[in-house]
N, C-alpha and C. Protein backbone atom coordinates (compact mmCIF):
# COMPACT_ATOMS: atom_id res chain seq x y z
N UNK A 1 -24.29 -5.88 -13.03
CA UNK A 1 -23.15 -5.52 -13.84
C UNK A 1 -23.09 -4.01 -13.96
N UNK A 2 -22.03 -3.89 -13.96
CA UNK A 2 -22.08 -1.90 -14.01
C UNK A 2 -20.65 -1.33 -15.14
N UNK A 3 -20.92 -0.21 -15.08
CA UNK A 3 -19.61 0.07 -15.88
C UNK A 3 -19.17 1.39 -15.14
N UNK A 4 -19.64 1.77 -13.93
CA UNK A 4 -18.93 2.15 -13.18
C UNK A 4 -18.90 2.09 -11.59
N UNK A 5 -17.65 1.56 -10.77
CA UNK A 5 -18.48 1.85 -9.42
C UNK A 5 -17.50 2.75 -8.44
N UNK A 6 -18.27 3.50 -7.78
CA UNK A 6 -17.15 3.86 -6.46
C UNK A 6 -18.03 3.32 -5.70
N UNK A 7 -16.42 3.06 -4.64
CA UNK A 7 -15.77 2.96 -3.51
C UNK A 7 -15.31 3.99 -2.45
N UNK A 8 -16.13 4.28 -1.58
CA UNK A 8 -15.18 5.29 -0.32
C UNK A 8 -14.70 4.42 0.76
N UNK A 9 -13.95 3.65 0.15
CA UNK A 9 -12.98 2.98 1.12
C UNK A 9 -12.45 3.21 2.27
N UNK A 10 -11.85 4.33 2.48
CA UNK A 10 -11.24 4.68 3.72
C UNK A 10 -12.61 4.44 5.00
N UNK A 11 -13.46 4.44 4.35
CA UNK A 11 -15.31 4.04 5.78
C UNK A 11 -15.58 2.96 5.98
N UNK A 12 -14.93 1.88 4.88
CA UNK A 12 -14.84 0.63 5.43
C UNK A 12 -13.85 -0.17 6.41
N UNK A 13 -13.94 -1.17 6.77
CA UNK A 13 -13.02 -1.94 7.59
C UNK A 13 -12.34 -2.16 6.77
N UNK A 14 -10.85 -2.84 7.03
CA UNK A 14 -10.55 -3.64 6.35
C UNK A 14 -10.88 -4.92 6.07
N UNK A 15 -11.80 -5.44 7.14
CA UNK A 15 -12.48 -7.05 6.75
C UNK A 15 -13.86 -6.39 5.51
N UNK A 16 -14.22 -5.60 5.75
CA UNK A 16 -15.02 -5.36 5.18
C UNK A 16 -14.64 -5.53 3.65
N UNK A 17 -13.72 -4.54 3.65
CA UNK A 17 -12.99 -3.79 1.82
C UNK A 17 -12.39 -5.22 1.43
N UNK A 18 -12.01 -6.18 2.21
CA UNK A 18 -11.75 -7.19 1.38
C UNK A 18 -12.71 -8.11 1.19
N UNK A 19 -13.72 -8.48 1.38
CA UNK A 19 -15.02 -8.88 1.41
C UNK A 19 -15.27 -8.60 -0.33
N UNK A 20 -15.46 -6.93 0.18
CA UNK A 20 -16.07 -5.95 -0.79
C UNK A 20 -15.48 -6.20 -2.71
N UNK A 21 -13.87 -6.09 -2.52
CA UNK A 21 -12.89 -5.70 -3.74
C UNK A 21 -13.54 -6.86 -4.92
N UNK A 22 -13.28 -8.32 -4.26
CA UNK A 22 -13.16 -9.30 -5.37
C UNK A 22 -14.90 -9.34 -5.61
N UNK A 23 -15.48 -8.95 -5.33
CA UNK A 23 -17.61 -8.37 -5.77
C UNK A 23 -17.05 -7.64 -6.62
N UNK A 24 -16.71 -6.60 -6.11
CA UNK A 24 -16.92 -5.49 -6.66
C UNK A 24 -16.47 -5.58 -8.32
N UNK A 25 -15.02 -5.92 -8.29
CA UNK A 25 -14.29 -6.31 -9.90
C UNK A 25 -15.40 -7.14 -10.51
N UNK A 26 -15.58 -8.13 -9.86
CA UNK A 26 -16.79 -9.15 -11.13
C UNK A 26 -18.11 -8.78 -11.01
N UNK A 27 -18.27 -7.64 -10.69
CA UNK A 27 -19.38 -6.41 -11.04
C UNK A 27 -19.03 -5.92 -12.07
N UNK A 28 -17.88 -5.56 -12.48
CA UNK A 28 -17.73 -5.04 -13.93
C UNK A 28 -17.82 -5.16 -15.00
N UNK A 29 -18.76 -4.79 -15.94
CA UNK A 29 -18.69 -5.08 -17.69
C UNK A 29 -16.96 -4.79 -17.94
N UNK A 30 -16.35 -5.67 -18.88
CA UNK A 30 -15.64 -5.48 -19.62
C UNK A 30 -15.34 -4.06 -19.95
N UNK A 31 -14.00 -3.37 -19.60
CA UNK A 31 -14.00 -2.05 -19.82
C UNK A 31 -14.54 -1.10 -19.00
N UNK A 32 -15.03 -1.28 -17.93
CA UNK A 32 -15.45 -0.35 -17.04
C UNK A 32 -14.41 -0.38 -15.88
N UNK A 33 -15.06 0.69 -15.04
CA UNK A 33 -13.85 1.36 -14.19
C UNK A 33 -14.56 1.24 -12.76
N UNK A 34 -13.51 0.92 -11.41
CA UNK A 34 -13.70 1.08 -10.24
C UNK A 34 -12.58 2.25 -9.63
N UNK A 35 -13.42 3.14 -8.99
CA UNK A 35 -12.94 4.25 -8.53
C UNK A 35 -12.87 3.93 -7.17
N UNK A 36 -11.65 3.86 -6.30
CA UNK A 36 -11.53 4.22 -4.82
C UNK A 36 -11.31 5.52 -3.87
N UNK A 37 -11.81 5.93 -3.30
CA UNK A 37 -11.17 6.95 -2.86
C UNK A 37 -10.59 6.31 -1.30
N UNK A 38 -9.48 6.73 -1.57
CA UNK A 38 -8.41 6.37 -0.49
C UNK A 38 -7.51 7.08 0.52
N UNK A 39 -6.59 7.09 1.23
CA UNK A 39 -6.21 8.52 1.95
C UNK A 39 -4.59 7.89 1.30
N UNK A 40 -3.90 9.22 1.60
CA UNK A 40 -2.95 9.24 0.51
C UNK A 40 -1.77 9.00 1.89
N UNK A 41 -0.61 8.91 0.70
CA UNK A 41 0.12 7.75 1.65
C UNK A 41 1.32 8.71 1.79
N UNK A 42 1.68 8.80 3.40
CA UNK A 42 2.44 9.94 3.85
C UNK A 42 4.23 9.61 3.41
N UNK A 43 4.86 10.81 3.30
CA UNK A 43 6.04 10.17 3.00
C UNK A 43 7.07 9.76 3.72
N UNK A 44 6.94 9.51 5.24
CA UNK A 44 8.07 8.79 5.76
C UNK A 44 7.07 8.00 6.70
N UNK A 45 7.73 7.00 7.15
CA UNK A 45 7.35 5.47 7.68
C UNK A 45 6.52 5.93 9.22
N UNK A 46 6.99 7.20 10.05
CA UNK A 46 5.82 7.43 11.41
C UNK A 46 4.92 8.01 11.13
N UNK A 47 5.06 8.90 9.67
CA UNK A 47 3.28 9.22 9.32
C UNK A 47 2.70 8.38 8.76
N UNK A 48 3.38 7.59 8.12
CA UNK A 48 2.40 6.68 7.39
C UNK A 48 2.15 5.14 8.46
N UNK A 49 2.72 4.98 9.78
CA UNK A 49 2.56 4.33 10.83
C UNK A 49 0.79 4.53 11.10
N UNK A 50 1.53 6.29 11.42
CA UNK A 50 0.23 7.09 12.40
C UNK A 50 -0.94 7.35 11.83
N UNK A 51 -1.16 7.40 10.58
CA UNK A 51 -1.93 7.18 9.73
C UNK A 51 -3.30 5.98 9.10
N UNK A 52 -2.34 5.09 9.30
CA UNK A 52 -2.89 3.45 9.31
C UNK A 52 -3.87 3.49 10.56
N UNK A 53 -2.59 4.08 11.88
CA UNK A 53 -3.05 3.63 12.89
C UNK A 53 -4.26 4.34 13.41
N UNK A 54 -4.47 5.55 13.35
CA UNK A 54 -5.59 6.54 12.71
C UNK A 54 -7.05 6.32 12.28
N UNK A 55 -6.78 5.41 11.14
CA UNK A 55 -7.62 5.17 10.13
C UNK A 55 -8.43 3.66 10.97
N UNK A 56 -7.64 2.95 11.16
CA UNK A 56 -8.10 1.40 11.68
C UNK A 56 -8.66 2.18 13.13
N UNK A 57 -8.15 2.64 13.74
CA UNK A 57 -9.18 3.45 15.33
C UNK A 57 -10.31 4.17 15.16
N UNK A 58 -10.42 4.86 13.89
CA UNK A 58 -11.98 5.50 13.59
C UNK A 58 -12.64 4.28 13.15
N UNK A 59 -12.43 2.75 12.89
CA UNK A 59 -13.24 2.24 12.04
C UNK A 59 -13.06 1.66 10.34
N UNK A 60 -12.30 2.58 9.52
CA UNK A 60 -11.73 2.36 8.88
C UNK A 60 -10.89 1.38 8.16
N UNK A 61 -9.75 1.35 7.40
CA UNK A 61 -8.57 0.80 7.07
C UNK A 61 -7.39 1.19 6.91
N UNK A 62 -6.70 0.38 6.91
CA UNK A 62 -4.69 1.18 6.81
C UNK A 62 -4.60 1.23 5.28
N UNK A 63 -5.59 0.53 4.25
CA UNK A 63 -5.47 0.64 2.65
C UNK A 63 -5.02 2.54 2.62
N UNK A 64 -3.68 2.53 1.70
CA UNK A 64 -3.20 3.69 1.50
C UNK A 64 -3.61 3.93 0.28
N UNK A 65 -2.86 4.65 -0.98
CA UNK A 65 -3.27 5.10 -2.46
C UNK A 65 -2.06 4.27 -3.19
N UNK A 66 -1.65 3.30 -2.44
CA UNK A 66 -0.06 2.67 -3.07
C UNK A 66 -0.75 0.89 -2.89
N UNK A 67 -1.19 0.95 -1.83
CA UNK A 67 -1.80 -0.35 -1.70
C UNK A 67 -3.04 -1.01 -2.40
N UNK A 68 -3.98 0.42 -2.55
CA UNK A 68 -5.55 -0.46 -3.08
C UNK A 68 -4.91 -0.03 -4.53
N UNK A 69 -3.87 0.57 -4.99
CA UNK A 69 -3.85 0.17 -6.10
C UNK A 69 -2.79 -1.00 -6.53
N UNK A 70 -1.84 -1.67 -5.51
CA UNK A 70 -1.60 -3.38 -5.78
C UNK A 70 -2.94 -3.93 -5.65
N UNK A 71 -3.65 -3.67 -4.78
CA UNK A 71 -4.95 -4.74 -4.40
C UNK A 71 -5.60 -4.74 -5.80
N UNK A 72 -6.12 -3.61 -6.49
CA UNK A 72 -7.23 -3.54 -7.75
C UNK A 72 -5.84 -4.29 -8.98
N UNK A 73 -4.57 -3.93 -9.15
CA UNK A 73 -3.76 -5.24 -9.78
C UNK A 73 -4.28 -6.26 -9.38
N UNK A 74 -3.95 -6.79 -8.54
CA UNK A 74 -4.22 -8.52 -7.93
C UNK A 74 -5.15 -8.91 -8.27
N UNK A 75 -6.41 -8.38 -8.46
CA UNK A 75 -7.62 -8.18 -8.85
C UNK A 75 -8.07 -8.52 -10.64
N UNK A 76 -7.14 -8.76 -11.13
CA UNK A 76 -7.04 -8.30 -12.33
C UNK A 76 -7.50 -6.78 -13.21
N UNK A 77 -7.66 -6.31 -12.72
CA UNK A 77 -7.51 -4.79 -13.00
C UNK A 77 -6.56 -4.09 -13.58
N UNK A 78 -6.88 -3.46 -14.67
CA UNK A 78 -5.70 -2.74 -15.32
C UNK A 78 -5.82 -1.29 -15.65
N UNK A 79 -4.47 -0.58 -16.05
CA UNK A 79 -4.96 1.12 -16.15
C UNK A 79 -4.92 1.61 -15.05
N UNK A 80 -3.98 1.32 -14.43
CA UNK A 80 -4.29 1.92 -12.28
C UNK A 80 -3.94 3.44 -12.56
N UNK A 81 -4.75 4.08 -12.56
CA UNK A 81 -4.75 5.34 -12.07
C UNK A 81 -4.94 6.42 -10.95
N UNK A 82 -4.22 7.69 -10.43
CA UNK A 82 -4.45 8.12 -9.08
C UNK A 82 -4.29 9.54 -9.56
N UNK A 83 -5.69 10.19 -8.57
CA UNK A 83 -6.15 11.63 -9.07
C UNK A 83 -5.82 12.05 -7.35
N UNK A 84 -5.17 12.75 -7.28
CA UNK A 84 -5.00 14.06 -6.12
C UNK A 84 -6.26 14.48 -6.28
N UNK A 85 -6.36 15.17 -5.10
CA UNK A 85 -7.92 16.12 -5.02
C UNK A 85 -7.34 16.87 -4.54
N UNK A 86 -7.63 17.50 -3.09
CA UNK A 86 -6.95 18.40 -2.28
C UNK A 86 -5.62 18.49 -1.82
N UNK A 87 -4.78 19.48 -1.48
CA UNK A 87 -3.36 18.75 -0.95
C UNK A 87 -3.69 18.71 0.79
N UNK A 88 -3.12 17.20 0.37
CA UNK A 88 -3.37 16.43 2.18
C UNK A 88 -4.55 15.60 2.14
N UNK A 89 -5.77 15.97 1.42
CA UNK A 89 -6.65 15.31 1.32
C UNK A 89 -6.72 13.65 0.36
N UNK A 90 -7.70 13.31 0.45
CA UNK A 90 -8.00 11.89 -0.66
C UNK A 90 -7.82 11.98 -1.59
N UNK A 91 -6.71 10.83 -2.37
CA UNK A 91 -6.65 10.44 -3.43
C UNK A 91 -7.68 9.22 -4.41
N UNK A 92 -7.73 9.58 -5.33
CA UNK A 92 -8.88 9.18 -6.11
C UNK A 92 -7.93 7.64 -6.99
N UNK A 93 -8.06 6.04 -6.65
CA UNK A 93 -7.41 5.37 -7.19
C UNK A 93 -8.71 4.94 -8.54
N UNK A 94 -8.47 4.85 -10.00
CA UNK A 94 -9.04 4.16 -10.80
C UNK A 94 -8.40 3.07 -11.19
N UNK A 95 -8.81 2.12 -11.48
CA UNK A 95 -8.59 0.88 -12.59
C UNK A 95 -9.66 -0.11 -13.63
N UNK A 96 -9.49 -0.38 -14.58
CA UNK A 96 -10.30 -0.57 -15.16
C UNK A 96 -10.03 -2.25 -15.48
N UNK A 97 -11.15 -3.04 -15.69
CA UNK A 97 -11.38 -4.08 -15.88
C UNK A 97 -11.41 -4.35 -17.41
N UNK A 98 -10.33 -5.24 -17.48
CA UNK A 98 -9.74 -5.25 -19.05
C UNK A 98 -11.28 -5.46 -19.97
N UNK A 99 -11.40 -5.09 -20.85
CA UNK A 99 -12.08 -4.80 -22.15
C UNK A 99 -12.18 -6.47 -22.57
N UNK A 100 -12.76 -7.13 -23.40
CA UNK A 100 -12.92 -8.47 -23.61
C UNK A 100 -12.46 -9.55 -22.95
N UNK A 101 -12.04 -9.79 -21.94
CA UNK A 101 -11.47 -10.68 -20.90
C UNK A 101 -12.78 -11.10 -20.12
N UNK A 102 -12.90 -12.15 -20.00
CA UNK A 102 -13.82 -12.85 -18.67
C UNK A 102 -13.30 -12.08 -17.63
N UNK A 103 -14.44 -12.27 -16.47
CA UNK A 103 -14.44 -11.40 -14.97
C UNK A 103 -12.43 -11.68 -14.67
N UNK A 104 -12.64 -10.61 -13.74
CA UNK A 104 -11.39 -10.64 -12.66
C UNK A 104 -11.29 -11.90 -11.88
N UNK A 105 -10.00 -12.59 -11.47
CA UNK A 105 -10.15 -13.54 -10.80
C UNK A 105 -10.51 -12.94 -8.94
């Protein structure tokens, strides 16, 4: 059980990160937070193509900073938050696992 975990997502697969997500949430105490770091999601449809496509050829995943934070929703996760770091660089997704609620489904 933890009350906090990162994730450097963008180094996983995507078979992997989905493996990984629904662990990871019912790893959480009540009230704690999962941090992703993710690559940020370009603003028209051939960078954000080329990007995906990018990411899945190093190894990676196409999970953007718009997606793992529907995924950590779905998750039951709440509080979705997203921290810029560098410009161009990784965005930082948080969400937190509701406070007195049984695990995430």
């Amino acid at each position: 059980r933890y009350e906090l975990i990162w994730l450097p997502a963008p180094f996983l697969s995507e078979e992997e990160l989905r493996a990984a997500l629904p662990r990871l949430a019912a790893a959480l105490v009540p009230g704690a937070w999962l941090v992703a770091g993710t690559n940020p999601a370009a603003d028209d449809a051939l960078r954000r193509s080329v990007g995906r496509w990018t990411a899945t050829l190093g190894g990676g995943n196409s999970f953007d900073t718009a997606r793992m934070s529907e995924e950590l929703v779905a998750l039951g996760l709440e509080e979705v938050r997203t921290f810029p770091t560098v410009a161009g660089g990784p965005v930082l997704v948080a969400a937190r696992r509701p406070a007195g609620r049984a695990r995430p489904a």
